[in-house]
C-alpha atoms as a PDB file:
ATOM      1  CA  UNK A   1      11.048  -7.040 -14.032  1.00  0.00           C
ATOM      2  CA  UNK A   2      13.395  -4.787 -16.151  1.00  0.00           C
ATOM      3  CA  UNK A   3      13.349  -1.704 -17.469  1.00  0.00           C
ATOM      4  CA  UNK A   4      15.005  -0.819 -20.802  1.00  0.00           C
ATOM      5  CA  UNK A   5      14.867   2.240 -23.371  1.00  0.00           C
ATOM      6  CA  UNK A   6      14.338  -0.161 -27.235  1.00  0.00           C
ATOM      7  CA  UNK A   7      15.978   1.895 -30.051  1.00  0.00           C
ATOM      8  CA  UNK A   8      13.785  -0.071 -32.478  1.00  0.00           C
ATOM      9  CA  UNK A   9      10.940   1.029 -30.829  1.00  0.00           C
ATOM     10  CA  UNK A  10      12.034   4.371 -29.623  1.00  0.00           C
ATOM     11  CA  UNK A  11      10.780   3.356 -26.088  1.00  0.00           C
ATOM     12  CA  UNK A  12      11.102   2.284 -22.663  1.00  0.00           C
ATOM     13  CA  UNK A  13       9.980  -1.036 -22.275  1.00  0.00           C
ATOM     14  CA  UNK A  14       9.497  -3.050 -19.705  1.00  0.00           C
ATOM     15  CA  UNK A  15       9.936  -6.640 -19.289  1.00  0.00           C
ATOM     16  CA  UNK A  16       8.271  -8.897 -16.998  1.00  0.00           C
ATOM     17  CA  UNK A  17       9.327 -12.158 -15.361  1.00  0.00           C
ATOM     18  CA  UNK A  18       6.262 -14.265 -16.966  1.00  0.00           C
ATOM     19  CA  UNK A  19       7.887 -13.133 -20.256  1.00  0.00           C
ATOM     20  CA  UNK A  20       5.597 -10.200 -21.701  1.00  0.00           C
ATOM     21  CA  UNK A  21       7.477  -7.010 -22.750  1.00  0.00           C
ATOM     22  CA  UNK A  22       5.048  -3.724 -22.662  1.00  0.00           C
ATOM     23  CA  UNK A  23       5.922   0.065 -23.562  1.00  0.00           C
ATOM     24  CA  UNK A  24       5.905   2.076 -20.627  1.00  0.00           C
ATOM     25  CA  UNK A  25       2.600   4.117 -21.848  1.00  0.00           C
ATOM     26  CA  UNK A  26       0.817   0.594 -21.478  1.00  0.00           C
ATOM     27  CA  UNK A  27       2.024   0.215 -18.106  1.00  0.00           C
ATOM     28  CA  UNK A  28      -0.750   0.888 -15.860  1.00  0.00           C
ATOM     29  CA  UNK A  29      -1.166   4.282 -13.664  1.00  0.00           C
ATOM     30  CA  UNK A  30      -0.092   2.869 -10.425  1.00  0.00           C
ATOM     31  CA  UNK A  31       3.008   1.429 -11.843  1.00  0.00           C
ATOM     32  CA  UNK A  32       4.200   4.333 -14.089  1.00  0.00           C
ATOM     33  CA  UNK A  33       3.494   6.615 -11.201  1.00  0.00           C
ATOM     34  CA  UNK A  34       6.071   4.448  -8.604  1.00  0.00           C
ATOM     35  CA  UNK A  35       8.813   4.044 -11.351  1.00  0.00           C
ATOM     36  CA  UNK A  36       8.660   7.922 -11.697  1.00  0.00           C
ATOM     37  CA  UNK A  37       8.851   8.554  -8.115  1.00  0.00           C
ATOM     38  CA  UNK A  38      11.551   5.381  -7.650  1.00  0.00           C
ATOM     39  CA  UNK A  39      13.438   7.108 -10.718  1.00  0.00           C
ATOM     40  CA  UNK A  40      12.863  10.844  -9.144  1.00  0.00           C
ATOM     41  CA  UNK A  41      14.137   9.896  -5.926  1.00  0.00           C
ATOM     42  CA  UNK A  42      17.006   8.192  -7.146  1.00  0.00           C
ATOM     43  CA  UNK A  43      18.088  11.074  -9.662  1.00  0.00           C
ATOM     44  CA  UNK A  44      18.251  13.421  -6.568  1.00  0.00           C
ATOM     45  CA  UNK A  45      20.178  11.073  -4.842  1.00  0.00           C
ATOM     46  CA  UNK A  46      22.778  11.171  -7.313  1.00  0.00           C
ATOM     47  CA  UNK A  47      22.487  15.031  -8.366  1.00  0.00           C
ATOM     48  CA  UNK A  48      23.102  15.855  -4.503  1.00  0.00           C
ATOM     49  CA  UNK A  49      26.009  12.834  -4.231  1.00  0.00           C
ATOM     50  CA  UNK A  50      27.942  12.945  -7.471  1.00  0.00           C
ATOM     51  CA  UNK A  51      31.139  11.293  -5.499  1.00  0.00           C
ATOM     52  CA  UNK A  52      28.830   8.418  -4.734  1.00  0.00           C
ATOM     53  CA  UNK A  53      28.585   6.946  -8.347  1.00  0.00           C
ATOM     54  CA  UNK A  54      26.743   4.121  -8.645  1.00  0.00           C
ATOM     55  CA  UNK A  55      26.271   3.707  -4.602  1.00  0.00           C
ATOM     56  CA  UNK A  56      24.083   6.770  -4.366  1.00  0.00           C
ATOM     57  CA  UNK A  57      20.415   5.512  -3.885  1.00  0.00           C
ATOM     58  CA  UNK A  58      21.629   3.197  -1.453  1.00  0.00           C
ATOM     59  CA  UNK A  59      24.158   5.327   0.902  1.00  0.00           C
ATOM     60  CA  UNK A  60      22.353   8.573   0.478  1.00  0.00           C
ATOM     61  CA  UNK A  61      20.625  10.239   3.590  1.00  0.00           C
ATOM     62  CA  UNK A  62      17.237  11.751   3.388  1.00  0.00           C
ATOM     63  CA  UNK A  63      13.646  11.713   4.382  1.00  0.00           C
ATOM     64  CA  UNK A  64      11.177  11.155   1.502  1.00  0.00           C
ATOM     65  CA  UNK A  65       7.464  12.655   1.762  1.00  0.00           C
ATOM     66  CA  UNK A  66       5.173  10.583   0.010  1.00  0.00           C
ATOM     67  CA  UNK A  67       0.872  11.301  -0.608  1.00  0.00           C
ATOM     68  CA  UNK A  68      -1.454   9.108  -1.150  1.00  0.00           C
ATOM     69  CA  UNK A  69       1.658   5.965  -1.904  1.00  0.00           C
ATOM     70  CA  UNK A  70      -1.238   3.473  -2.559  1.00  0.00           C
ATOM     71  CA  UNK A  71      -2.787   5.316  -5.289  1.00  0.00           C
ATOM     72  CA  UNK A  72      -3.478   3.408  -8.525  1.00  0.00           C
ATOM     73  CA  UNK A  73      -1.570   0.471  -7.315  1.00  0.00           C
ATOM     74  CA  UNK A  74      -2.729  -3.317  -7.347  1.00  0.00           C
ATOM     75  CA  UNK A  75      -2.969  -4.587  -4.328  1.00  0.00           C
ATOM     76  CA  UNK A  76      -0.180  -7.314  -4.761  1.00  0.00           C
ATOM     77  CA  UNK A  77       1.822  -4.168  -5.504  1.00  0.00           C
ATOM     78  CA  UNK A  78       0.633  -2.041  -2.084  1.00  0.00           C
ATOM     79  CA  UNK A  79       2.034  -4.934   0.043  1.00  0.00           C
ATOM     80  CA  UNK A  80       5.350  -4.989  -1.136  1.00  0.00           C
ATOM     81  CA  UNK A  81       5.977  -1.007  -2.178  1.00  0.00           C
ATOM     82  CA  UNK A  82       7.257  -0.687   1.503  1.00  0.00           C
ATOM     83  CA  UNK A  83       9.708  -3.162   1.068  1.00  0.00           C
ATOM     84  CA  UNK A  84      10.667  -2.583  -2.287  1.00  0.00           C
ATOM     85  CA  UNK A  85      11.234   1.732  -1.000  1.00  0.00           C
ATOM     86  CA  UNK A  86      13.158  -0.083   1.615  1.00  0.00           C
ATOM     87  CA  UNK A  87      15.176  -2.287   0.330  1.00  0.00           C
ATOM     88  CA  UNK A  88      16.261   0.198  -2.920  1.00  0.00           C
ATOM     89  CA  UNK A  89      16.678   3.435  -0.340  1.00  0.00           C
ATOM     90  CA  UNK A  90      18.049   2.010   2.274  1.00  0.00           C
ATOM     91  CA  UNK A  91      18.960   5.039   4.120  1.00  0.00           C
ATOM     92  CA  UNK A  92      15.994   7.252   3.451  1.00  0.00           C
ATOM     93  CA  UNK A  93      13.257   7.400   6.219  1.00  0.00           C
ATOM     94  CA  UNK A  94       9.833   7.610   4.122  1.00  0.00           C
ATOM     95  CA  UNK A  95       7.100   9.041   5.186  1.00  0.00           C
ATOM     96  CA  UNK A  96       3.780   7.956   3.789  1.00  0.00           C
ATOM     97  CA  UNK A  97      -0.119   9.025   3.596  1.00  0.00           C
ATOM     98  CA  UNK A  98      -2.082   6.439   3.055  1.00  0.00           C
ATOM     99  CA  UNK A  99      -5.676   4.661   2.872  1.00  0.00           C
ATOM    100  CA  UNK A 100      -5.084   1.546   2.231  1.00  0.00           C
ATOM    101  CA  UNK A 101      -4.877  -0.939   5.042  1.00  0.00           C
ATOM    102  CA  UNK A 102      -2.408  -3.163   3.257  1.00  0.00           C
ATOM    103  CA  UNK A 103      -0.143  -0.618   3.349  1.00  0.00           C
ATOM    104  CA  UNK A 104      -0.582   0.089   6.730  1.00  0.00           C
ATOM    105  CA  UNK A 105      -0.316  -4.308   7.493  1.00  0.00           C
ATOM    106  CA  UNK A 106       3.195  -4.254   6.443  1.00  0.00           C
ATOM    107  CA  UNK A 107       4.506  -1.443   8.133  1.00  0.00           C
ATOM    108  CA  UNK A 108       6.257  -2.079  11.966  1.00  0.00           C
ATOM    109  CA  UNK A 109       5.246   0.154  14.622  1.00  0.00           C
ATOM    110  CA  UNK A 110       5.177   3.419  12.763  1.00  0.00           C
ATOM    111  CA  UNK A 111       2.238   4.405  11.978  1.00  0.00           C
ATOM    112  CA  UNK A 112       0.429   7.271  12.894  1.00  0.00           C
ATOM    113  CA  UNK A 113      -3.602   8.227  12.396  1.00  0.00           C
ATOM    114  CA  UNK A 114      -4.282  12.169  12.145  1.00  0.00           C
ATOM    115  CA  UNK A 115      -8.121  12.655  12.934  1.00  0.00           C
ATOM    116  CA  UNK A 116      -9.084  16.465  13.279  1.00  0.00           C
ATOM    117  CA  UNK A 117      -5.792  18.161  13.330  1.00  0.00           C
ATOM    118  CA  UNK A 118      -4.846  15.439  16.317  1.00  0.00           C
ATOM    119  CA  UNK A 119      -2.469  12.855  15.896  1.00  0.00           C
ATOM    120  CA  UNK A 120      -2.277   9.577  17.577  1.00  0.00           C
ATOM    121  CA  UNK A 121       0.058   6.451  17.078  1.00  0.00           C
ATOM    122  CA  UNK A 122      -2.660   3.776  16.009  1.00  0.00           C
ATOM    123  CA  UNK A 123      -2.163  -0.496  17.075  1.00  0.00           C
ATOM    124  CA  UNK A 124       0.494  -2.238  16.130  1.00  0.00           C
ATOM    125  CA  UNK A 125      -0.831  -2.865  12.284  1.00  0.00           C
ATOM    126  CA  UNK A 126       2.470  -4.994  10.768  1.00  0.00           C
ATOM    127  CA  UNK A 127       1.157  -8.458   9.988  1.00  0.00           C
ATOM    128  CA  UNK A 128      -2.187  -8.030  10.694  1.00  0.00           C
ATOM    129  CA  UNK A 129      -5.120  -8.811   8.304  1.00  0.00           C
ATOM    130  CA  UNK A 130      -6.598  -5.703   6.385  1.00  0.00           C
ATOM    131  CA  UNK A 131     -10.198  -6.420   8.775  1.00  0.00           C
ATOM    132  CA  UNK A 132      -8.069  -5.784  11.949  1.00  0.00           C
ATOM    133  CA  UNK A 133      -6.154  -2.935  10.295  1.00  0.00           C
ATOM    134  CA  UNK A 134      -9.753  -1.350   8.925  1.00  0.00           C
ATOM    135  CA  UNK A 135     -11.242  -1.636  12.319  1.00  0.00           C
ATOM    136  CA  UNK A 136      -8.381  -1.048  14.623  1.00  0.00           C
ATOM    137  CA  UNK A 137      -6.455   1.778  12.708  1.00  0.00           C
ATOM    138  CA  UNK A 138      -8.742   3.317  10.534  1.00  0.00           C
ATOM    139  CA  UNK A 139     -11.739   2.824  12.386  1.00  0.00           C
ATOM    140  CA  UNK A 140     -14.570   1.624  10.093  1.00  0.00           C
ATOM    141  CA  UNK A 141     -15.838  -1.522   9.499  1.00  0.00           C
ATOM    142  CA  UNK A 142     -14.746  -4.237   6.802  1.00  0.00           C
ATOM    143  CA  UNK A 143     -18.493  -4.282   6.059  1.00  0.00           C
ATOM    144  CA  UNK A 144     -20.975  -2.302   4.595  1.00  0.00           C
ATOM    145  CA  UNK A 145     -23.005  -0.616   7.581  1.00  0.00           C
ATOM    146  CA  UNK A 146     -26.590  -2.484   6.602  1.00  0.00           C
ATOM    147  CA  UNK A 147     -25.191  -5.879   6.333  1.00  0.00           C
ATOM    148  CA  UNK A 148     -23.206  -5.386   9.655  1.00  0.00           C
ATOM    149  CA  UNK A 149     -26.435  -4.546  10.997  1.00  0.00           C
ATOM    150  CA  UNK A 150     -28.016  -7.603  10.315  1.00  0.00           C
ATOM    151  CA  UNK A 151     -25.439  -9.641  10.771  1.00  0.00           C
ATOM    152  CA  UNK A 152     -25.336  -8.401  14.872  1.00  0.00           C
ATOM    153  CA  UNK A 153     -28.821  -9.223  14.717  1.00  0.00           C
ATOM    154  CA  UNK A 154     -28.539 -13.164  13.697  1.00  0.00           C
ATOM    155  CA  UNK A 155     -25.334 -12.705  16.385  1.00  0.00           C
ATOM    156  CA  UNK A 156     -27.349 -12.244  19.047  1.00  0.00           C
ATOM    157  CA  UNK A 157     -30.051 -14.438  17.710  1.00  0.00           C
ATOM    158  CA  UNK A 158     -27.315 -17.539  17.734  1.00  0.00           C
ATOM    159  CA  UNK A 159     -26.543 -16.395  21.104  1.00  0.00           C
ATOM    160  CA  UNK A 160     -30.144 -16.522  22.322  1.00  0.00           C
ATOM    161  CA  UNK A 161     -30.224 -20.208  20.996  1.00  0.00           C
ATOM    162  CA  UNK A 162     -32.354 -19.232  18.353  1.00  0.00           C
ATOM    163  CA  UNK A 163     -29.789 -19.218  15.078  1.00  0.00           C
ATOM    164  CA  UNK A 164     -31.677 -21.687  13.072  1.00  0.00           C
ATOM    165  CA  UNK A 165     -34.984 -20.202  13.495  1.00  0.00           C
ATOM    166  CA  UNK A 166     -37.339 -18.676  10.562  1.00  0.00           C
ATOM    167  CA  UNK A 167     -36.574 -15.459  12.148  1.00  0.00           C
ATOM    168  CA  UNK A 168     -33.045 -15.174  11.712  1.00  0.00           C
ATOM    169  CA  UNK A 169     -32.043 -12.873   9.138  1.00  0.00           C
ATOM    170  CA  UNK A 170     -29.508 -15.077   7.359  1.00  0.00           C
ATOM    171  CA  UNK A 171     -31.745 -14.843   3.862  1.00  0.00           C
ATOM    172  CA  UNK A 172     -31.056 -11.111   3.404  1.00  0.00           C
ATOM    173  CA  UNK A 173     -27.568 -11.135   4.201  1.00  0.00           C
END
């Protein structure tokens, strides 16, 4: 992807790989939002590191707060804004809110829950599939509490020998 400012069209534009060029008001929410934070964070880097030139997102110290990082963003995009913050700052420690649990699958080891004004470091979340992240770090359930329900109930019917019955509740699931 590029960015560019098009004098005929008075602009910025933004071309993707699959060959589609957009204005940046088409852009969706999520993206706009990151490319103004990516382009805030990298203006401050320079205003506060002049004699860095063109070097100063990437050798600039710092620590970047960040709400909410997952809002409006596709999920494609969630797993790889970690990276992408990364790998374009690499010398700024970010830290992140969050609710999404593909966020918290590709981060190592850092990641900390705050429940009631308490905070505790959660499992190891990196690499992990967004069930084990839901029920392990954020504590709820991939599934909707009613069809959980019934689905312990045709668990224990399976286990009982009795999974192929008429009374197993596999029809309202």
């Amino acid at each position: 992807q590029k960015l560019y400012f098009d004098l005929n069209e008075e602009a910025l534009m933004m071309a993707f790989k699959d060959g589609r060029i957009l204005p940046f008001k088409q852009l969706s929410d999520g993206v706009r939002n990151l490319l103004a934070m990516v382009a805030d964070i990298a203006f401050r880097c320079t205003s506060l590191n002049p004699h860095l030139g063109q070097k100063a997102a990437f050798d600039t110290d710092g620590i970047v707060l960040i709400d909410e990082l997952d809002l409006h963003l596709h999920p494609a995009k969630q797993q790889k804004v970690i990276f992408d913050l990364k790998t374009t700052f690499p010398k700024i420690q970010f830290i992140a809110t969050t609710h999404s649990p593909l966020i918290l699958s590709t981060v190592a080891d850092n990641v900390i829950s705050l429940t009631d004004n308490k905070a505790y470091r959660t499992d190891h979340t990196y690499g992990r599939d967004v069930n084990n992240v839901l029920r392990l770090a954020m504590g709820t359930n991939a599934r909707v509490d009613s069809v959980q329900k019934e689905l312990d109930k045709y668990f224990v019917l399976i286990e009982e020998g009795e999974g192929k019955s008429k009374t197993a509740p596999a029809q309202s699931i």
